[in-house]
N, C-alpha and C. Protein backbone atom coordinates (compact mmCIF):
# COMPACT_ATOMS: atom_id res chain seq x y z
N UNK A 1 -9.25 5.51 12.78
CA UNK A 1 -8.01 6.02 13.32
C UNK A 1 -8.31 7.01 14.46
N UNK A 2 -7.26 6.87 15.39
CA UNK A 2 -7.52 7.62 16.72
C UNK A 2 -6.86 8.90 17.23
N UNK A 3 -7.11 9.61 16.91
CA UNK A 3 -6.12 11.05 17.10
C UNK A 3 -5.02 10.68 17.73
N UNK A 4 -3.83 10.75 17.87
CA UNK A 4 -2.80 10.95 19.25
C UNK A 4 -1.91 9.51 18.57
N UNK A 5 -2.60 8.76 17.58
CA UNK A 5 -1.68 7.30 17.04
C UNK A 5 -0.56 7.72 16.28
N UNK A 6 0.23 6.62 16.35
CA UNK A 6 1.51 7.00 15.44
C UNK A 6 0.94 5.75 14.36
N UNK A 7 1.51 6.47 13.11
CA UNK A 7 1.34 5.72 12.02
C UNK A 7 2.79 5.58 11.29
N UNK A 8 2.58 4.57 10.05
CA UNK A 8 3.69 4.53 8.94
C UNK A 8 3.50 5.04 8.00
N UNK A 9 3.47 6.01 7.03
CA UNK A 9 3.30 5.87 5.61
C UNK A 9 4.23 5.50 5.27
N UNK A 10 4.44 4.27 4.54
CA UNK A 10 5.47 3.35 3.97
C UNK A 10 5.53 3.63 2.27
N UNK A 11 6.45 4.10 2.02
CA UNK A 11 5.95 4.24 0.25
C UNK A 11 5.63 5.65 0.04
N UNK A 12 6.08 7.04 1.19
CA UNK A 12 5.37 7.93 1.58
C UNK A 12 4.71 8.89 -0.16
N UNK A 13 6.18 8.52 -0.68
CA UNK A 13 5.96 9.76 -2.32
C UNK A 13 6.10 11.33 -1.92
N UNK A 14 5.06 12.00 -1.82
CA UNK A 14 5.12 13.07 -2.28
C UNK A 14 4.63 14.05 -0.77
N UNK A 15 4.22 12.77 -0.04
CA UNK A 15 3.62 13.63 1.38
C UNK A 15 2.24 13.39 1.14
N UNK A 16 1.50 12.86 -0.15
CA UNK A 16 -0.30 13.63 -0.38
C UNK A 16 -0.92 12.53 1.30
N UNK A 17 -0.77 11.37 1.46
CA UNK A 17 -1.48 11.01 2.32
C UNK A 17 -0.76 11.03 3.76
N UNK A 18 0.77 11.38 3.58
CA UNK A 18 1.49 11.37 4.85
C UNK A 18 0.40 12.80 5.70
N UNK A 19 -0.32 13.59 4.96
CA UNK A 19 -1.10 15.04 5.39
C UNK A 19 -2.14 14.55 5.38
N UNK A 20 -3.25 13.24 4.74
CA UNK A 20 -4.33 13.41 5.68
C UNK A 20 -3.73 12.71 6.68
N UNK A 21 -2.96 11.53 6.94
CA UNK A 21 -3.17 11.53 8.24
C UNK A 21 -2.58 11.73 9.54
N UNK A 22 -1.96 13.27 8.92
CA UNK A 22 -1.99 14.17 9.94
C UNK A 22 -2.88 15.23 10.16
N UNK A 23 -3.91 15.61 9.45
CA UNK A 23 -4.93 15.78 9.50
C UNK A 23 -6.35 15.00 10.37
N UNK A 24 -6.01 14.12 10.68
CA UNK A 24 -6.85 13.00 11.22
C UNK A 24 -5.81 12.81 13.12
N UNK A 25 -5.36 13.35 13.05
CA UNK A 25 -4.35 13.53 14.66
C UNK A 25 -3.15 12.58 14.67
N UNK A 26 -2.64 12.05 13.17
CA UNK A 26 -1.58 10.84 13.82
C UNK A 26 -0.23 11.75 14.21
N UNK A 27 0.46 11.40 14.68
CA UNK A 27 1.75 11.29 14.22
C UNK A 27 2.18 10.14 13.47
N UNK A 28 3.01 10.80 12.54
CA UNK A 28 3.02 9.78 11.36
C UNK A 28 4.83 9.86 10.93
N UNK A 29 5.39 8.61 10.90
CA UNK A 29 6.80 8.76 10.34
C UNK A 29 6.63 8.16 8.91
N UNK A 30 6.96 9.06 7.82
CA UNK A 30 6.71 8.59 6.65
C UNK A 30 8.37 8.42 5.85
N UNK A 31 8.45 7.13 5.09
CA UNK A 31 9.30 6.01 5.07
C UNK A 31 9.13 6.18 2.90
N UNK A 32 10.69 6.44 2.30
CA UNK A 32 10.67 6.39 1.11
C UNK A 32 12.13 5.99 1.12
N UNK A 33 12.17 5.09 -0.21
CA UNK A 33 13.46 5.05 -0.61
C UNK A 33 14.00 5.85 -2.09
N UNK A 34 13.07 6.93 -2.12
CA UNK A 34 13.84 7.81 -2.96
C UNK A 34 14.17 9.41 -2.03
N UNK A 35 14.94 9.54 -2.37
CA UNK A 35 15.67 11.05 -1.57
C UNK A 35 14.80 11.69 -2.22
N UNK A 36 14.64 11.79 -3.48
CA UNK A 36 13.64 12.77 -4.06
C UNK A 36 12.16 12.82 -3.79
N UNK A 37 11.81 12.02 -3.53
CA UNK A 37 10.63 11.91 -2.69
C UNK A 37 10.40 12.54 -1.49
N UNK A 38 11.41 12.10 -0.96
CA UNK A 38 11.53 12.31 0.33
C UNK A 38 11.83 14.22 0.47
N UNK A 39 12.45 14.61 0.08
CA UNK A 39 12.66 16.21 -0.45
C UNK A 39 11.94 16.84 -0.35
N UNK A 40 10.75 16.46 -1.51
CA UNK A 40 9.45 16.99 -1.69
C UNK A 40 8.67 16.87 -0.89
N UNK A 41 8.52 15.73 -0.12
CA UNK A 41 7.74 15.78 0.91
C UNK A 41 7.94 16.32 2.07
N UNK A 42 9.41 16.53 2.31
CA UNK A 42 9.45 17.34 3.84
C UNK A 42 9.17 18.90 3.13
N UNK A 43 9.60 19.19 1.90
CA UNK A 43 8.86 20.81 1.81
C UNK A 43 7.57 21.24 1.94
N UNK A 44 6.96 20.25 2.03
CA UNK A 44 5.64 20.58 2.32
C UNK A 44 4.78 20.71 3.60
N UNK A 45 5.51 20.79 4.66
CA UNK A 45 4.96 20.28 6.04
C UNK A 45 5.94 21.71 6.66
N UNK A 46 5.18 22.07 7.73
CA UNK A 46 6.47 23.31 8.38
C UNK A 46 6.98 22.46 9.59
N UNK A 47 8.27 23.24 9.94
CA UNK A 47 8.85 22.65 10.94
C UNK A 47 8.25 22.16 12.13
N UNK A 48 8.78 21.31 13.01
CA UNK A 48 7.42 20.76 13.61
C UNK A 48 6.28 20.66 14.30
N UNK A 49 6.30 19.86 12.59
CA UNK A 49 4.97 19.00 12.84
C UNK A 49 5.10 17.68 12.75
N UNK A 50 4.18 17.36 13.55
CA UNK A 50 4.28 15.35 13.87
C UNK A 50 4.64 14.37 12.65
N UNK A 51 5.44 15.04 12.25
CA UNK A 51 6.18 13.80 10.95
C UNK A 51 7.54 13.62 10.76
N UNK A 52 7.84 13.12 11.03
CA UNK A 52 9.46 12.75 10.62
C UNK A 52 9.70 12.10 9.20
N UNK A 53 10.61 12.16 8.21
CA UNK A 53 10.67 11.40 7.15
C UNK A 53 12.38 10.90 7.06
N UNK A 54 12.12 9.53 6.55
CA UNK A 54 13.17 8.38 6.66
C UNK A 54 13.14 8.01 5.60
N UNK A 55 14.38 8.17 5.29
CA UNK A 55 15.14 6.91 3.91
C UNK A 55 15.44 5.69 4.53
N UNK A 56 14.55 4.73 3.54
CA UNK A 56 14.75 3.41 3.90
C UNK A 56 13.97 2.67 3.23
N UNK A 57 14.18 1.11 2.98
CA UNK A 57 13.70 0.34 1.77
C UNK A 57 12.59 -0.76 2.81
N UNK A 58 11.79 -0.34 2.10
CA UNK A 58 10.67 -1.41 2.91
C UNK A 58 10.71 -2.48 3.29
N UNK A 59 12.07 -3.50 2.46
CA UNK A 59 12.32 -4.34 2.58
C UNK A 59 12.87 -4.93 3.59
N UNK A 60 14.00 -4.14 4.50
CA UNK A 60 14.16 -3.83 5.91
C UNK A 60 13.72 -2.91 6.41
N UNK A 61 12.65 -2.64 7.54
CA UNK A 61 12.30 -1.08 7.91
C UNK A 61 13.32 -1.32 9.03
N UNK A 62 14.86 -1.43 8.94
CA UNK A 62 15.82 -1.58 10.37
C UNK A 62 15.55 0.13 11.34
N UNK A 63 14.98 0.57 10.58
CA UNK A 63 14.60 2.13 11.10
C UNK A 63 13.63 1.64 12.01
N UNK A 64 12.38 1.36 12.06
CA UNK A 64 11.67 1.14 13.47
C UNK A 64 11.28 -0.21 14.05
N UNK A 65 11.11 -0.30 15.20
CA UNK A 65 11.27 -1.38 16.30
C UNK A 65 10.22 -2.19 16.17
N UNK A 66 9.82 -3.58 16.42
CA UNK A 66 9.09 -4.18 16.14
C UNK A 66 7.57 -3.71 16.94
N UNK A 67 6.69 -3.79 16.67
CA UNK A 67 5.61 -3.57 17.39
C UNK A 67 5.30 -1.91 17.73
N UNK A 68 5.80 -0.94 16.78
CA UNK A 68 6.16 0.33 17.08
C UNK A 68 4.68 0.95 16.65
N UNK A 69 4.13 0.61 15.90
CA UNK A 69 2.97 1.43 14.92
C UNK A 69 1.82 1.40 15.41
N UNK A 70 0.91 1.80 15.26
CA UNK A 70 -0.86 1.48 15.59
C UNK A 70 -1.43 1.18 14.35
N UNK A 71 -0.90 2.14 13.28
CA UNK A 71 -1.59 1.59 11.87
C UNK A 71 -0.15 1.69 10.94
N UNK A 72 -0.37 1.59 10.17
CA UNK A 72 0.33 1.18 8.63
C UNK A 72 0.02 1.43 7.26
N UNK A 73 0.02 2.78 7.08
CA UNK A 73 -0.73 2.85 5.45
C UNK A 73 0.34 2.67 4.17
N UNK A 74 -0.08 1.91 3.43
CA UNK A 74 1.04 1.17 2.32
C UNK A 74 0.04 1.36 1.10
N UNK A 75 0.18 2.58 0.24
CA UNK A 75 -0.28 2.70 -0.79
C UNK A 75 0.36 2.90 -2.37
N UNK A 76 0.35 2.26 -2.79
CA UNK A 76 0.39 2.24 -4.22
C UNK A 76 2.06 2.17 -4.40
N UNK A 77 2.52 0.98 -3.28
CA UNK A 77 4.16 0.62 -3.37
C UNK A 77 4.00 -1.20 -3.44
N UNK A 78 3.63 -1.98 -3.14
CA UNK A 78 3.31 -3.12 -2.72
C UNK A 78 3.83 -3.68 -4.35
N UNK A 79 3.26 -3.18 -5.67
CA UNK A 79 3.47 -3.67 -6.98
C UNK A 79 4.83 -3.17 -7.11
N UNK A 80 5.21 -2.21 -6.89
CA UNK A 80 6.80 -2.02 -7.31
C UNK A 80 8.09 -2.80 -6.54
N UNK A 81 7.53 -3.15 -5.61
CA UNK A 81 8.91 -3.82 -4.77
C UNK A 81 8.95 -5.17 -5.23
N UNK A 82 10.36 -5.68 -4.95
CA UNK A 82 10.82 -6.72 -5.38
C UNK A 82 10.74 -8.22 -4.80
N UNK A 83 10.25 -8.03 -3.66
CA UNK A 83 9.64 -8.87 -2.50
C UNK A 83 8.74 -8.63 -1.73
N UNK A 84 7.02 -8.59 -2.87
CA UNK A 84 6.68 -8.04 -1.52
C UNK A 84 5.61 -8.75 -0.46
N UNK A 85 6.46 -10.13 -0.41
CA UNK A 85 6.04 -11.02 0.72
C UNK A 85 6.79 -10.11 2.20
N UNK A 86 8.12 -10.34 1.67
CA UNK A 86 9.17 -9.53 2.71
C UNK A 86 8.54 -8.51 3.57
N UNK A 87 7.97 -7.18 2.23
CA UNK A 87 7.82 -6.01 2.81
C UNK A 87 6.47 -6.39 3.98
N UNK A 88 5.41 -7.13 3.22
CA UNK A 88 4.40 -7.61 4.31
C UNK A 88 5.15 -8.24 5.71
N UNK A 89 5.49 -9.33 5.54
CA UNK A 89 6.03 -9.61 6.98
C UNK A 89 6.72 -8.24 7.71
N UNK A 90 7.87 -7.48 6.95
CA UNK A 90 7.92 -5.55 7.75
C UNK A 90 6.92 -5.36 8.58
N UNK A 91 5.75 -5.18 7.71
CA UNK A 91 4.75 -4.66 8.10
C UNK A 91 4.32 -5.01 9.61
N UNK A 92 4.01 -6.73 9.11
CA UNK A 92 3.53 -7.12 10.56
C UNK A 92 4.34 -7.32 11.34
N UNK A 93 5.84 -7.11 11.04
CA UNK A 93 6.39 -6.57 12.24
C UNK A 93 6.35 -5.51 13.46
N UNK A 94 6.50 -4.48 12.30
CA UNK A 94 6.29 -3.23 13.13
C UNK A 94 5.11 -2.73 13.94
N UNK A 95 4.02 -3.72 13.31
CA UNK A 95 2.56 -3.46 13.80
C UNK A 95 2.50 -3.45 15.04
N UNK A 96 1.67 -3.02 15.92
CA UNK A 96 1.42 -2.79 17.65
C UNK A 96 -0.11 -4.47 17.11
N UNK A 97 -0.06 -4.73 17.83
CA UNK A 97 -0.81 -5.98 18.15
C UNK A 97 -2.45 -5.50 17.89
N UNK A 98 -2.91 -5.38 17.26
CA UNK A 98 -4.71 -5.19 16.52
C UNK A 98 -4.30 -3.81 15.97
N UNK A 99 -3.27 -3.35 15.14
CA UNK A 99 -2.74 -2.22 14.73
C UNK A 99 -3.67 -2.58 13.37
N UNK A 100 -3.76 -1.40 12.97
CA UNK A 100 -4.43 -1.93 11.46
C UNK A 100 -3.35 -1.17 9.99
N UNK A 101 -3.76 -1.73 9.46
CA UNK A 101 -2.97 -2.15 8.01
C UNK A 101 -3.98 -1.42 7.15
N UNK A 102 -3.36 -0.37 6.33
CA UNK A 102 -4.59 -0.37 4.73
C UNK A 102 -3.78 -0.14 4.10
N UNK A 103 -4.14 -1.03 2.74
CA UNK A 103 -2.78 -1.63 1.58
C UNK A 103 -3.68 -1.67 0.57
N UNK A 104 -2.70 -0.55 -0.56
CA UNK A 104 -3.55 -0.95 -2.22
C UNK A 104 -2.96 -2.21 -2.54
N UNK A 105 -3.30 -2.63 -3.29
CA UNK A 105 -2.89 -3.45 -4.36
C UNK A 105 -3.44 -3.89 -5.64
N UNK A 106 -2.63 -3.98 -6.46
CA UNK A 106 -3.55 -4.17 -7.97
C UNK A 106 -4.22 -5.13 -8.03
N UNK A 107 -5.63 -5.57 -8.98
CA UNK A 107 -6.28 -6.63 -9.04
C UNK A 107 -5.74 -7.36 -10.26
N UNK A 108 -5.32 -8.30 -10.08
CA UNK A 108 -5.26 -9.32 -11.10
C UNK A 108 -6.00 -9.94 -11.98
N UNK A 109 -7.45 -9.09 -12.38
CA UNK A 109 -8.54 -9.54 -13.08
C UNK A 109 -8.59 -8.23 -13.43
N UNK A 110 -7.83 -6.76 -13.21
CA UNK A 110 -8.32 -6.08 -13.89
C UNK A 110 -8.35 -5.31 -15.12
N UNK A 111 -9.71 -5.38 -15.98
CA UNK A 111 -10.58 -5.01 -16.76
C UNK A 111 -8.87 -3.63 -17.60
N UNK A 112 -9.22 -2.72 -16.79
CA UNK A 112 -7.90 -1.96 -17.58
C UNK A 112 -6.20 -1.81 -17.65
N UNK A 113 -6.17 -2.57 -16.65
CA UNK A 113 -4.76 -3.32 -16.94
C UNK A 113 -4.58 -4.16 -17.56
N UNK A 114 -5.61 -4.94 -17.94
CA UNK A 114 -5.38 -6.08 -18.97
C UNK A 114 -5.17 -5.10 -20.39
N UNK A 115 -6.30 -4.46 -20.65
CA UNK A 115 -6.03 -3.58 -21.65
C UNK A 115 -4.65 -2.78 -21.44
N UNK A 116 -4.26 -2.29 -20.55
CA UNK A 116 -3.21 -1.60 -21.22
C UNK A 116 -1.74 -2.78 -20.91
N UNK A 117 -1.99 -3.72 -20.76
CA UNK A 117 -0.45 -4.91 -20.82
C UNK A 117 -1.05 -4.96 -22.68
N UNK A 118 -2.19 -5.52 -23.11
CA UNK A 118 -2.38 -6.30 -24.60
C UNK A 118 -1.69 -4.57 -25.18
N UNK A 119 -2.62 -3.30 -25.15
CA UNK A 119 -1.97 -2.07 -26.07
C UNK A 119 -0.15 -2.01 -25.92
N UNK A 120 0.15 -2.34 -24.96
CA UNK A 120 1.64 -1.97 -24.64
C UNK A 120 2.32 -3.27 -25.24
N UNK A 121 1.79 -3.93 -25.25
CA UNK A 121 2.71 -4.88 -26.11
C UNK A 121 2.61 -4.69 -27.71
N UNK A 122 1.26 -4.02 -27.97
CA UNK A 122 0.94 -3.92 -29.55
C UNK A 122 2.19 -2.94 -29.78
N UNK A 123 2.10 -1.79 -29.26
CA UNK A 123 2.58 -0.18 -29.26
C UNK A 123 4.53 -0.94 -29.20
N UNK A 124 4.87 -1.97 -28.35
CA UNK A 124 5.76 -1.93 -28.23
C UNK A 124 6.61 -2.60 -29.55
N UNK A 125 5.58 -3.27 -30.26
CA UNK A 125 5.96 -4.03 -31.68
C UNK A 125 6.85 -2.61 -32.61
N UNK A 126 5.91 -1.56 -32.24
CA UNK A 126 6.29 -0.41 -33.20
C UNK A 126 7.44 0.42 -32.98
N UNK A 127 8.16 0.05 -31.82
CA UNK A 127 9.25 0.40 -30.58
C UNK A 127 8.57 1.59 -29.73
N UNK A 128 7.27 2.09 -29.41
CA UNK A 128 6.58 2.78 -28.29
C UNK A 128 6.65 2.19 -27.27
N UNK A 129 6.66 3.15 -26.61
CA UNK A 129 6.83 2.64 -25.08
C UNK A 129 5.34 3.52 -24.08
N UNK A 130 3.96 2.49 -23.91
CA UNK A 130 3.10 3.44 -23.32
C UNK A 130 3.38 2.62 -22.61
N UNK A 131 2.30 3.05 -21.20
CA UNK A 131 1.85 2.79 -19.99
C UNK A 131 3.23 2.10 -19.69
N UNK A 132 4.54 3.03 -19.21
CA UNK A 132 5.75 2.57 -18.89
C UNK A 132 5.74 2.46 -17.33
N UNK A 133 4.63 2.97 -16.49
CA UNK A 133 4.25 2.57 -15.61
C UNK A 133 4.85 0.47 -14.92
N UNK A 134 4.04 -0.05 -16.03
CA UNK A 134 3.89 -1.26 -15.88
C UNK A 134 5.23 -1.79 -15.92
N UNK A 135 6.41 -1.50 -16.39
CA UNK A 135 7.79 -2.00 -16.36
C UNK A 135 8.36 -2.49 -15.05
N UNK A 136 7.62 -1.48 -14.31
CA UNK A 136 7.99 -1.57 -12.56
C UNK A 136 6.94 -2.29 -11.82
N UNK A 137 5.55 -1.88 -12.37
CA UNK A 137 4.59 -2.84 -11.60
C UNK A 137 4.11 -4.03 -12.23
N UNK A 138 4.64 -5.33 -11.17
CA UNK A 138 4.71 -6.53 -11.34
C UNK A 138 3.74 -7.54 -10.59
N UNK A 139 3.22 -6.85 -9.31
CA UNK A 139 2.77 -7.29 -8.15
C UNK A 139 1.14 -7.32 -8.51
N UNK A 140 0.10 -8.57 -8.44
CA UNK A 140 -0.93 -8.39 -8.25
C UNK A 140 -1.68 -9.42 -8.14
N UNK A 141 -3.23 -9.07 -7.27
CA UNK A 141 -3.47 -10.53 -6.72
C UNK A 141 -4.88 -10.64 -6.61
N UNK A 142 -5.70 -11.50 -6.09
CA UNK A 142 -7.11 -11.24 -5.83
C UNK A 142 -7.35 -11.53 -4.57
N UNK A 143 -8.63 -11.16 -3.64
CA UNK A 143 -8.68 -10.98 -2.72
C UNK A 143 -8.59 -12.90 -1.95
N UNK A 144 -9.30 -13.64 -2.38
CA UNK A 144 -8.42 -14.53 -1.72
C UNK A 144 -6.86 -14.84 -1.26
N UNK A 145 -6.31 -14.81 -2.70
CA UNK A 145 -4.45 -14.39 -2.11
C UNK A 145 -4.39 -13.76 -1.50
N UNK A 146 -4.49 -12.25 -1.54
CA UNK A 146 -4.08 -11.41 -0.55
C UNK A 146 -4.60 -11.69 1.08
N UNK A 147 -5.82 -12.24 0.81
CA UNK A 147 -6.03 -12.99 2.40
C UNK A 147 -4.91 -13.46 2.87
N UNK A 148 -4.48 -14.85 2.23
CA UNK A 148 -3.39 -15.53 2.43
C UNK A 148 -1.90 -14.91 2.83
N UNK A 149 -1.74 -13.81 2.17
CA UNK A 149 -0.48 -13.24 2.05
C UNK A 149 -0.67 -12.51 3.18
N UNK A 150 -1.62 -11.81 4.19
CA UNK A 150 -1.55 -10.93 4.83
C UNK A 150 -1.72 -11.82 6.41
N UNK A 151 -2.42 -13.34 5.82
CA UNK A 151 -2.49 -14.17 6.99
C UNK A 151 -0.37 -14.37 7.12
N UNK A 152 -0.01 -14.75 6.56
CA UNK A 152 1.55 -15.43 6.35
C UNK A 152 2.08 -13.77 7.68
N UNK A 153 1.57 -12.87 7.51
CA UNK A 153 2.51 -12.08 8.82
C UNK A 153 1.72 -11.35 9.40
N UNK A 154 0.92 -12.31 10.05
CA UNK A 154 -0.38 -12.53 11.42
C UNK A 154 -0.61 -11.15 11.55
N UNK A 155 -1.47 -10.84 9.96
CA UNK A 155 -2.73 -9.88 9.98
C UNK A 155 -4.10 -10.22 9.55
N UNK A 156 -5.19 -10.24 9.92
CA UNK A 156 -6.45 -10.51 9.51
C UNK A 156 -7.22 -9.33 9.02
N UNK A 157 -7.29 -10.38 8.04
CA UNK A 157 -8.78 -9.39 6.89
C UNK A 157 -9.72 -8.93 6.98
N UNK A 158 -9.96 -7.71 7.30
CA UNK A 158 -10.99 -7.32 7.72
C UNK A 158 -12.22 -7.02 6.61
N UNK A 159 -11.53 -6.15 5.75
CA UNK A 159 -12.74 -5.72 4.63
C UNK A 159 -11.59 -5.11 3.32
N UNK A 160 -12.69 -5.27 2.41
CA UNK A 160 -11.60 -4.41 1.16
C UNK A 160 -12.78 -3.94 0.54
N UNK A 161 -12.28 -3.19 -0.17
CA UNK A 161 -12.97 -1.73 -1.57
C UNK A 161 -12.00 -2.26 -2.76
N UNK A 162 -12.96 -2.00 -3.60
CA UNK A 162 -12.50 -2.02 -4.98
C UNK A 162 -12.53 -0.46 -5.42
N UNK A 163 -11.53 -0.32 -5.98
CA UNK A 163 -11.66 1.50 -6.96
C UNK A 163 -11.02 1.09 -8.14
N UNK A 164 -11.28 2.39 -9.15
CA UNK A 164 -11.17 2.34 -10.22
C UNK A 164 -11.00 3.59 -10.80
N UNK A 165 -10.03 4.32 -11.61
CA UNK A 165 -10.16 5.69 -11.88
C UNK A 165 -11.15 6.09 -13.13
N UNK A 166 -11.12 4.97 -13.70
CA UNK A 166 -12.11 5.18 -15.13
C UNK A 166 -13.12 4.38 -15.44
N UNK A 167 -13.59 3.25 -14.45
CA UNK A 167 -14.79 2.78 -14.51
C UNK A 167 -15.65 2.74 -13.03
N UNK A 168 -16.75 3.15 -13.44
CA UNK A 168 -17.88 3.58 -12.32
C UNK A 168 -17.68 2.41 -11.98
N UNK A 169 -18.56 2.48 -10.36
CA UNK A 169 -19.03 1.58 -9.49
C UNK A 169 -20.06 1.05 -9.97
N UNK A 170 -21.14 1.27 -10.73
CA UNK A 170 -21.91 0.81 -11.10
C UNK A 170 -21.58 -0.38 -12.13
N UNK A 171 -20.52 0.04 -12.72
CA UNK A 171 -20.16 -0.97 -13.59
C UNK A 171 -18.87 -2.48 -13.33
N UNK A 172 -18.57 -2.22 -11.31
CA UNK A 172 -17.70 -3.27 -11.25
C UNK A 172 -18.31 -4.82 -11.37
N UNK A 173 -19.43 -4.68 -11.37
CA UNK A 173 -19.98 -6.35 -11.57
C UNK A 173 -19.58 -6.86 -13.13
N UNK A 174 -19.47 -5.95 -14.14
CA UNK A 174 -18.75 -6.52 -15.75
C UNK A 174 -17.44 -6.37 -15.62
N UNK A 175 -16.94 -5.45 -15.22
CA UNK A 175 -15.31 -4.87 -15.43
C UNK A 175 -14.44 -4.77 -13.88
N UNK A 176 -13.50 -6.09 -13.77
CA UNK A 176 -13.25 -6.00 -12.34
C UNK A 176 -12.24 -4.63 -12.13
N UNK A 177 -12.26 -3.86 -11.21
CA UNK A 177 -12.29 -2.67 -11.06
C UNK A 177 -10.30 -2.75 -10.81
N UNK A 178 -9.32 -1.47 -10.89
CA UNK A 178 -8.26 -1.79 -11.20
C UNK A 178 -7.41 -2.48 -9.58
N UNK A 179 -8.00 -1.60 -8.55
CA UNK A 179 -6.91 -1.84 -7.33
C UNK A 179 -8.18 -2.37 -6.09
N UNK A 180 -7.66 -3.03 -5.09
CA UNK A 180 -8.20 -3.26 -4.05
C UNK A 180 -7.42 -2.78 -3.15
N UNK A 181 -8.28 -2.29 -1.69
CA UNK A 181 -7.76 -1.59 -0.90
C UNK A 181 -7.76 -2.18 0.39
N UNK A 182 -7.38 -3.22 0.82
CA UNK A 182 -7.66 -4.12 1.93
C UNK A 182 -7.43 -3.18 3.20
N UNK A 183 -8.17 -3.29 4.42
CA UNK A 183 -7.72 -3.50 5.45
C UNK A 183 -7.46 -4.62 6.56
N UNK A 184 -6.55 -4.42 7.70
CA UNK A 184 -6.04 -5.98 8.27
C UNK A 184 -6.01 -5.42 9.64
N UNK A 185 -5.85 -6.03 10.48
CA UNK A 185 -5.39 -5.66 11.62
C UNK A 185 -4.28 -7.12 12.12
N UNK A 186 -3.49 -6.76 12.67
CA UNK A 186 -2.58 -7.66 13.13
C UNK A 186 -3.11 -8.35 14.80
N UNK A 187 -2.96 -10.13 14.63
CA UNK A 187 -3.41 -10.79 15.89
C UNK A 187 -2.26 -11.44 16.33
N UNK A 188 -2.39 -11.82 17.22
CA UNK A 188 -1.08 -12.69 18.07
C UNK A 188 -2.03 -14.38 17.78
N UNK A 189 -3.10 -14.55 17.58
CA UNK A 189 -3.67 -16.02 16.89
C UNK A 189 -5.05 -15.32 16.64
N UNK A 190 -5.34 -16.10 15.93
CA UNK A 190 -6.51 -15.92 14.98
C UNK A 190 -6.51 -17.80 13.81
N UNK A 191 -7.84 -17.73 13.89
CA UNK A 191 -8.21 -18.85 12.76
C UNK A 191 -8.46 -17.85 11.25
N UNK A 192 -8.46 -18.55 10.30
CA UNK A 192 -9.20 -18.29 8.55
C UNK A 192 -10.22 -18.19 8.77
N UNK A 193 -11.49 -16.98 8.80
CA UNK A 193 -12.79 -16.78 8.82
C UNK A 193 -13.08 -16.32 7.48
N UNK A 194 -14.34 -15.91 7.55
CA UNK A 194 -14.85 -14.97 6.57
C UNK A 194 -14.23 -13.69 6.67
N UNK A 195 -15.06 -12.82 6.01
CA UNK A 195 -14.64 -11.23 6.14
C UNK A 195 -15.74 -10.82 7.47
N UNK A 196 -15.29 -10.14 8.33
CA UNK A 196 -16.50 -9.64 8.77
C UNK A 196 -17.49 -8.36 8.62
């Protein structure tokens, strides 16, 4: 990222990453569809500074213009929305043309989400309700799909990370690790390659 860029935080929450990357020189318009979110996060920033914050559903960003962004950070919203083929195509809307994209998303092989869907269904026999998290998150994929899904609104794959909050790196070759963190950049054509 390049000092002086405007970015999205899409999914902003609480402000924690709308501040690094304003910390890193963006200007950044950060994008929630909860007011309460949104609240909290403008208390945290003093008057201005390079952020603006917008109510609005990812699903239409009718708030900014196509090709408006340089980057796009979309973290840990992608599983809660209700379309989020939709919100991707947003994305590569708004993108500036080799704009780059970094997007969590959950892994669909992973090791402790599997465990906590099998406990939450045990727990739920008893009428408990754990990891209520998961009620809302529905969304998840492996890195081939998400290739696919990010090709469908002409962004290319550049590289992804695996993280995990409770299992080491050392141990993602047994236990596939919980989220992947892709990055993309958006092309006007491009072929299906490798990663580079």
């Amino acid at each position: 990222m390049v000092a002086g860029e405007k970015w999205l935080d899409l999914g902003c929450g609480s402000g924690v990453l709308t501040a690094e990357l304003m910390k890193r020189g963006a200007a950044v318009v950060s994008i929630d569809k909860s007011d309460l979110m949104l609240d909290m996060a403008r208390s945290e920033f003093e008057l201005g500074a390079c952020v603006s914050f917008v109510h609005c559903d990812a699903h239409d960003l009718i708030c900014s213009q196509s090709c408006s962004f340089d980057g796009v950070l979309c973290s840990s919203l992608i599983e809660y929305v209700d379309d989020p083929y939709k919100v991707i195509g947003e994305i590569g809307r708004v993108l500036k043309y080799d704009g780059l994209l970094i997007i969590s998303i959950p892994n669909n092989k992973s090791f402790i989400r599997r465990v906590q869907k099998l406990w939450r269904s045990l727990f739920s026999i008893l009428g408990k309700d754990s990891f209520s998290y998961l009620n809302h998150s529905h969304f998840e994929t492996n890195v081939s799909n998400a290739e696919d899904l990010l090709k469908m609104a002409n962004l290319r794959l550049i590289r992804y990370f695996s993280f995990d909050p409770f299992i080491p790196l050392s141990l993602f070759s047994l236990f596939h690790p919980a989220l992947q963190i892709y990055e993309a950049r958006k092309s006007e054509n491009f072929s299906k390659s490798g990663l580079n």
